[in-house]
PDB file of N, CA and C in Angstrom:
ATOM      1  N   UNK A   1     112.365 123.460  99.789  1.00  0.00           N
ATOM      2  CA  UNK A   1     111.461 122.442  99.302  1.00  0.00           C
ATOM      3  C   UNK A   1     110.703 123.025  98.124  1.00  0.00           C
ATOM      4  N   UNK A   2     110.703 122.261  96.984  1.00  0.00           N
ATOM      5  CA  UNK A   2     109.941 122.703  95.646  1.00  0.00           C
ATOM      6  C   UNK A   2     108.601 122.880  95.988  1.00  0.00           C
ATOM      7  N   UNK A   3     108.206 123.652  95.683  1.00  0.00           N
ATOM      8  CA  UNK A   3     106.924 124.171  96.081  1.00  0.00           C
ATOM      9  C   UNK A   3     105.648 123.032  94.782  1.00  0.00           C
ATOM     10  N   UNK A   4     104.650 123.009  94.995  1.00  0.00           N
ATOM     11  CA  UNK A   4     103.912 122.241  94.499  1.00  0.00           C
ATOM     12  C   UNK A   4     102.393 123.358  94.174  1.00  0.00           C
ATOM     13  N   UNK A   5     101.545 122.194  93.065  1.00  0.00           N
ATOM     14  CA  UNK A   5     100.352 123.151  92.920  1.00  0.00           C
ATOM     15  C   UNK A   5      99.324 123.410  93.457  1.00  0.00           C
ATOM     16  N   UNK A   6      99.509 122.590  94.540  1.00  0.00           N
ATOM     17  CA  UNK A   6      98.214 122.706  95.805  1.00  0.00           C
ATOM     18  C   UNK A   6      98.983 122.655  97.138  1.00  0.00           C
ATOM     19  N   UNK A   7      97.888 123.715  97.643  1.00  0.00           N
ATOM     20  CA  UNK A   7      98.678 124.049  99.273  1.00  0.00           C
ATOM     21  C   UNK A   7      99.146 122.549  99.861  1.00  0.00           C
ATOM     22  N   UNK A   8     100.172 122.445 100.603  1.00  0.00           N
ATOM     23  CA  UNK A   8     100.259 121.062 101.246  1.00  0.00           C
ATOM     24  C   UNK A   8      98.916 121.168 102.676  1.00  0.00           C
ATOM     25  N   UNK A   9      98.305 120.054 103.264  1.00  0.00           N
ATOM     26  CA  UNK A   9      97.512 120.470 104.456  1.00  0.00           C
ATOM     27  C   UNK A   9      98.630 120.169 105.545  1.00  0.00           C
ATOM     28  N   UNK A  10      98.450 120.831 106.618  1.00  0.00           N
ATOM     29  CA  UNK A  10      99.435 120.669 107.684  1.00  0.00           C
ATOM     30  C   UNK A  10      98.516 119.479 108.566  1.00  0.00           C
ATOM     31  N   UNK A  11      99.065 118.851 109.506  1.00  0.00           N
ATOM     32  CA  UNK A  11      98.438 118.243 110.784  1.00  0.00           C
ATOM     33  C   UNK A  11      99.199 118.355 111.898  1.00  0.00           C
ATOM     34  N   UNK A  12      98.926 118.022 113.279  1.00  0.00           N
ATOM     35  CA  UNK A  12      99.426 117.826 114.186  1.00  0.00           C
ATOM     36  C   UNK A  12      99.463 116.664 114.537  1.00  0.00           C
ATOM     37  N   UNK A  13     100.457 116.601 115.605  1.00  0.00           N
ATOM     38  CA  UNK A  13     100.113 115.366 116.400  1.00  0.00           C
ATOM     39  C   UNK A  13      98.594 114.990 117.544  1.00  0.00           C
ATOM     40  N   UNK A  14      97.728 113.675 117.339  1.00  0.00           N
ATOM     41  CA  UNK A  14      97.163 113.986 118.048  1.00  0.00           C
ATOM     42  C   UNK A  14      97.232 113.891 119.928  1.00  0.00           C
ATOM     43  N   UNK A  15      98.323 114.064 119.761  1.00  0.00           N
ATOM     44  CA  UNK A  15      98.803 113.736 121.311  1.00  0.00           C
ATOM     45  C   UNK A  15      99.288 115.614 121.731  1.00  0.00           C
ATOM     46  N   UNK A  16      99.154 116.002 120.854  1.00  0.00           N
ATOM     47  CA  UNK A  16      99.616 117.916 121.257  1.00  0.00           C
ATOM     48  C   UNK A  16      98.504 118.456 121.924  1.00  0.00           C
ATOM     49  N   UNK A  17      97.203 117.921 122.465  1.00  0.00           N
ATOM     50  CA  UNK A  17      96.786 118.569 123.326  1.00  0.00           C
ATOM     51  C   UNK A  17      96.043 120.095 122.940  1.00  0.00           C
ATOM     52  N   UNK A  18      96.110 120.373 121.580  1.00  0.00           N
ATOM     53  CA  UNK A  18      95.332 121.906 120.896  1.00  0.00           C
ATOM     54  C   UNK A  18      96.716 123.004 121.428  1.00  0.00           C
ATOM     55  N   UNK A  19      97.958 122.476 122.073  1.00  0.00           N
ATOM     56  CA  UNK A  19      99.118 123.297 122.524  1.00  0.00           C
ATOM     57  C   UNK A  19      99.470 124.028 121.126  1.00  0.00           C
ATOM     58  N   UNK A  20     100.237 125.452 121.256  1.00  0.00           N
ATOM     59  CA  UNK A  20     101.066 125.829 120.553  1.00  0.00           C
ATOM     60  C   UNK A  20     102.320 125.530 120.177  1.00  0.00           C
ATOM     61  N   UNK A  21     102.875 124.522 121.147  1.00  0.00           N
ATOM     62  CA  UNK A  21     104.721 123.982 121.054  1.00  0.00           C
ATOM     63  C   UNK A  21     104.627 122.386 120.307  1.00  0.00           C
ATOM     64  N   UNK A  22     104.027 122.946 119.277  1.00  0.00           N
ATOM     65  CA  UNK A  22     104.133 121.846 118.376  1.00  0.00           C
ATOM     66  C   UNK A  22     104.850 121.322 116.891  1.00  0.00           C
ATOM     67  N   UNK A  23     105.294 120.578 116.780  1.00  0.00           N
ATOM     68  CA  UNK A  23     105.855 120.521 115.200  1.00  0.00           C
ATOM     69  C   UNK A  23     104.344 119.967 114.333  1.00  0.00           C
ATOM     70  N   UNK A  24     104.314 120.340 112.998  1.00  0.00           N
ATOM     71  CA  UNK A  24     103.198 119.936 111.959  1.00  0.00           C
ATOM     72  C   UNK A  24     103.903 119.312 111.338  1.00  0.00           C
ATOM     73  N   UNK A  25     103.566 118.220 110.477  1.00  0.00           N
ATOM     74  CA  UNK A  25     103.906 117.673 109.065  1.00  0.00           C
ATOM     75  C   UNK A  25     102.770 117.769 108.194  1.00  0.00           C
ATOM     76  N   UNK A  26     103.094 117.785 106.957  1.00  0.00           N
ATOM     77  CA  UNK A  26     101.933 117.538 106.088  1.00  0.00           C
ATOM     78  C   UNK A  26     102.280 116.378 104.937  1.00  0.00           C
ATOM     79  N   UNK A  27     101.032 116.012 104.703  1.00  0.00           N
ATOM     80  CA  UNK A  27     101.402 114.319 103.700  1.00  0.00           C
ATOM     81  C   UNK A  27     101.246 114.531 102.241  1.00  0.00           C
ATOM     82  N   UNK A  28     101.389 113.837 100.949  1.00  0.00           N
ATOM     83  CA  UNK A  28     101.236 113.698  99.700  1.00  0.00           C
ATOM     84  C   UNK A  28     102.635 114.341  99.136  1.00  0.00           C
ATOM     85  N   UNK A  29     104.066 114.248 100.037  1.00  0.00           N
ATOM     86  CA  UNK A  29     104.806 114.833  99.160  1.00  0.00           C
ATOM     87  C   UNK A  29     106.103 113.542  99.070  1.00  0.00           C
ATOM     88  N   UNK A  30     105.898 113.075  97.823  1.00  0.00           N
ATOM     89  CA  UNK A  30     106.445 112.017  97.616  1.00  0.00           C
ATOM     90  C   UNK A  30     107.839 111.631  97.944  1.00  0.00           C
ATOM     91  N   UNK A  31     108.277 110.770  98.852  1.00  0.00           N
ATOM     92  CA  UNK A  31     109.607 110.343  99.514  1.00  0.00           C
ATOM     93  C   UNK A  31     109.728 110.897 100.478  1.00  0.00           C
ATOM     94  N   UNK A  32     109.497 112.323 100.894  1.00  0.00           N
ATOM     95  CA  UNK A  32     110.024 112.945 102.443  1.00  0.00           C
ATOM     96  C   UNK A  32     108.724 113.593 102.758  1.00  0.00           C
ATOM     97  N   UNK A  33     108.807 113.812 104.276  1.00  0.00           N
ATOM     98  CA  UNK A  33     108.133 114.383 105.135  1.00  0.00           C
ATOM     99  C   UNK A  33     108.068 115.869 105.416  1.00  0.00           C
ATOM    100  N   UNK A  34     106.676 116.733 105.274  1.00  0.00           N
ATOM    101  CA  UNK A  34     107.504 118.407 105.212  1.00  0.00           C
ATOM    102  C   UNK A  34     107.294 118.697 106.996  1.00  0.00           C
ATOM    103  N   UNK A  35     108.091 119.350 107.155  1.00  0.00           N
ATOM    104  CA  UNK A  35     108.243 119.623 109.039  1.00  0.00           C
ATOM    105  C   UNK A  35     108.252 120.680 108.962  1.00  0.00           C
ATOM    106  N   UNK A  36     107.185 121.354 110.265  1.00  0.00           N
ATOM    107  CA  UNK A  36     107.397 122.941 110.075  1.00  0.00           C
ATOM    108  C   UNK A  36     107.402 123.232 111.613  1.00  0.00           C
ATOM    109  N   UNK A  37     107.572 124.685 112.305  1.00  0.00           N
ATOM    110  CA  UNK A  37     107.388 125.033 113.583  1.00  0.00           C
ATOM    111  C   UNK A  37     105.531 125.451 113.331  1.00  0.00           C
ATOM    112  N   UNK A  38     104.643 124.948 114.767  1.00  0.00           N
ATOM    113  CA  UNK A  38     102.963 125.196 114.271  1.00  0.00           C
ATOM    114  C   UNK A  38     103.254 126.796 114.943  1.00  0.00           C
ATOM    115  N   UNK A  39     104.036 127.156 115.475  1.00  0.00           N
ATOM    116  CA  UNK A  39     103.955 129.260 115.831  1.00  0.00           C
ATOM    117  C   UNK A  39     104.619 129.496 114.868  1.00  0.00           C
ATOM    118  N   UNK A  40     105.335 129.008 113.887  1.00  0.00           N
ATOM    119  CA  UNK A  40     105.642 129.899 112.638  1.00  0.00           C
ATOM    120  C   UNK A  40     105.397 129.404 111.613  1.00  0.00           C
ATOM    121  N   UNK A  41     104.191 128.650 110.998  1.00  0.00           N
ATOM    122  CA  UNK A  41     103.516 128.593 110.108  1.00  0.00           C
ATOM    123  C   UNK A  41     104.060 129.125 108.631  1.00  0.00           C
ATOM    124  N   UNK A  42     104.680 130.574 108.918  1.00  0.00           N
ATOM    125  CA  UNK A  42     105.193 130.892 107.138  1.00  0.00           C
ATOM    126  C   UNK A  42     106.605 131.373 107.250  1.00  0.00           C
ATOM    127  N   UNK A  43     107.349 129.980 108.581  1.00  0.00           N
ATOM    128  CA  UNK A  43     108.515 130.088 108.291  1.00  0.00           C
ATOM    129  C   UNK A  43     109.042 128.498 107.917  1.00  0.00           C
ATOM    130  N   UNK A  44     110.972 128.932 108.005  1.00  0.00           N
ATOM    131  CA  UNK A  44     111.204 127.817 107.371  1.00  0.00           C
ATOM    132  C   UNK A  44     110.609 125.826 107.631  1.00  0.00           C
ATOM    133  N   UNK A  45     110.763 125.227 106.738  1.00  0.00           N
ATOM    134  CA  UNK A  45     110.480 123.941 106.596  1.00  0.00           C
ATOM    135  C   UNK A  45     111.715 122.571 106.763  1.00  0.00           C
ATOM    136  N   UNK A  46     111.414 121.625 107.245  1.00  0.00           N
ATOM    137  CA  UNK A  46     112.567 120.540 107.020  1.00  0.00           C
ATOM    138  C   UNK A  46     111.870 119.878 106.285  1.00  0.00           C
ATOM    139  N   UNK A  47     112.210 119.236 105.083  1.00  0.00           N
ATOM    140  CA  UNK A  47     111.981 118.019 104.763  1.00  0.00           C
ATOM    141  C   UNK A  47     113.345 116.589 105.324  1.00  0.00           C
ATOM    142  N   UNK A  48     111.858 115.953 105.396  1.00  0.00           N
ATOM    143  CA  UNK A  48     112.871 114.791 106.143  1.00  0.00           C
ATOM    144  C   UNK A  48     112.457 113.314 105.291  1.00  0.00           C
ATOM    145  N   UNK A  49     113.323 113.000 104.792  1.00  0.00           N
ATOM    146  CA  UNK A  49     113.423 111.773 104.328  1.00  0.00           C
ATOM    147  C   UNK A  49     112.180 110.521 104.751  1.00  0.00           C
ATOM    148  N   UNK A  50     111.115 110.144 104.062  1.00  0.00           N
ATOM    149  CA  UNK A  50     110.323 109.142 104.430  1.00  0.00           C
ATOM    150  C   UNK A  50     110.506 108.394 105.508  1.00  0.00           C
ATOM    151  N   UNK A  51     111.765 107.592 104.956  1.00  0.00           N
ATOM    152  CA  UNK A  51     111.960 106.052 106.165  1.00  0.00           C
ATOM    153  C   UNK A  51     112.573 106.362 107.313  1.00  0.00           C
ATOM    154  N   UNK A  52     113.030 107.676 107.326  1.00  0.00           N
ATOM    155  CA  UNK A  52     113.786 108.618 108.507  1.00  0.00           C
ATOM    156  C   UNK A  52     112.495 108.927 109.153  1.00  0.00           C
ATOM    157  N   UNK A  53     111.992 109.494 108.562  1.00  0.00           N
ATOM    158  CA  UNK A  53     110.588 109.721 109.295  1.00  0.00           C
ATOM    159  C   UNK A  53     110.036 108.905 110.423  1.00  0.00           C
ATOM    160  N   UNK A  54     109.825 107.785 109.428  1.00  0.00           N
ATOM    161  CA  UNK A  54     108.706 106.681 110.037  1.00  0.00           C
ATOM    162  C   UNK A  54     109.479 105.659 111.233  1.00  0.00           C
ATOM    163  N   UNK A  55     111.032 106.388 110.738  1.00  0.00           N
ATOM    164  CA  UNK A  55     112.032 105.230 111.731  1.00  0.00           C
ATOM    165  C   UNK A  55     111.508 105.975 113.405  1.00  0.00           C
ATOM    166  N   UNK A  56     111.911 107.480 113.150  1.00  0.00           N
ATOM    167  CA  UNK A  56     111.965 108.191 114.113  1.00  0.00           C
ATOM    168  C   UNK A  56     110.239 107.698 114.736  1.00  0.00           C
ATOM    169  N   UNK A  57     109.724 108.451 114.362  1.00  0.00           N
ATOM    170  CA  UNK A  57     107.925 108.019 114.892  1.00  0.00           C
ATOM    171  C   UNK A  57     107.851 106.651 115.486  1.00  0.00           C
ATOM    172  N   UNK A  58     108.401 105.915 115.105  1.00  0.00           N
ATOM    173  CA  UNK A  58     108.248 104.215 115.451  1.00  0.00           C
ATOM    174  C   UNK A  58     109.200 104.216 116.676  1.00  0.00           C
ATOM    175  N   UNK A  59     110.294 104.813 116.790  1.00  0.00           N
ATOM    176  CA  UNK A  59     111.335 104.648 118.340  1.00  0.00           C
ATOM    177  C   UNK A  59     110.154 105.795 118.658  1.00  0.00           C
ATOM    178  N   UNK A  60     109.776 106.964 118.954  1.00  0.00           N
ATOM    179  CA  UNK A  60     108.861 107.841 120.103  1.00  0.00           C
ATOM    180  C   UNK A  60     107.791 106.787 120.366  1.00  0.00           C
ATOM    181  N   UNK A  61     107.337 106.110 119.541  1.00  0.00           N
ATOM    182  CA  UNK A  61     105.647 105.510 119.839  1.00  0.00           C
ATOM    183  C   UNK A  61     106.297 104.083 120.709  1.00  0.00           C
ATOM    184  N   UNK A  62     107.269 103.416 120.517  1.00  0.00           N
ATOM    185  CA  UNK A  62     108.301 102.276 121.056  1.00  0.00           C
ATOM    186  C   UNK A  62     108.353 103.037 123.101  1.00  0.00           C
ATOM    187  N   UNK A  63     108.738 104.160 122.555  1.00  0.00           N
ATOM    188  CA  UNK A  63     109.017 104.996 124.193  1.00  0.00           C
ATOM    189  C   UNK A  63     107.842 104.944 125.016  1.00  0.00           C
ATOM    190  N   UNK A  64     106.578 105.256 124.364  1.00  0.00           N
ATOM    191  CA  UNK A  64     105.471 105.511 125.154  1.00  0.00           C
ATOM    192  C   UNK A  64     105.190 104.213 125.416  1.00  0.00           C
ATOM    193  N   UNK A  65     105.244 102.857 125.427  1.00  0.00           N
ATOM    194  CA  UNK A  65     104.935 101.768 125.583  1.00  0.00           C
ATOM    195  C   UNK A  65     105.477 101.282 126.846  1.00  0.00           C
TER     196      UNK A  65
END
């Protein structure tokens, strides 16, 4: 992933509970989503395609219902 001129901010989910077995994303990177492991912080990244994204998030949040 092309690196940019300001740190990206990471977040969690707020359903992770303050746990360590979490995935982060961080926002403002135009079209895809950056995905990281939150215990390896300065390792590798996925970017994932926007509408892939939001498809996926929308079937998990569909599950919890």
């Amino acid at each position: 992933m092309k690196s940019n001129s300001r740190p990206m901010a990471w977040r969690k989910s707020s359903y992770s509970n303050g746990r360590a077995n979490c995935v982060e994303v961080a926002d403002g990177v135009p079209g895809v989503v950056p995905v990281r492991d939150s215990k390896v912080p300065g390792g590798p990244q996925l970017a994932v395609n926007a509408g892939a994204w939001s498809a996926f998030v929308a079937s998990l949040k569909s599950d919890l219902d």
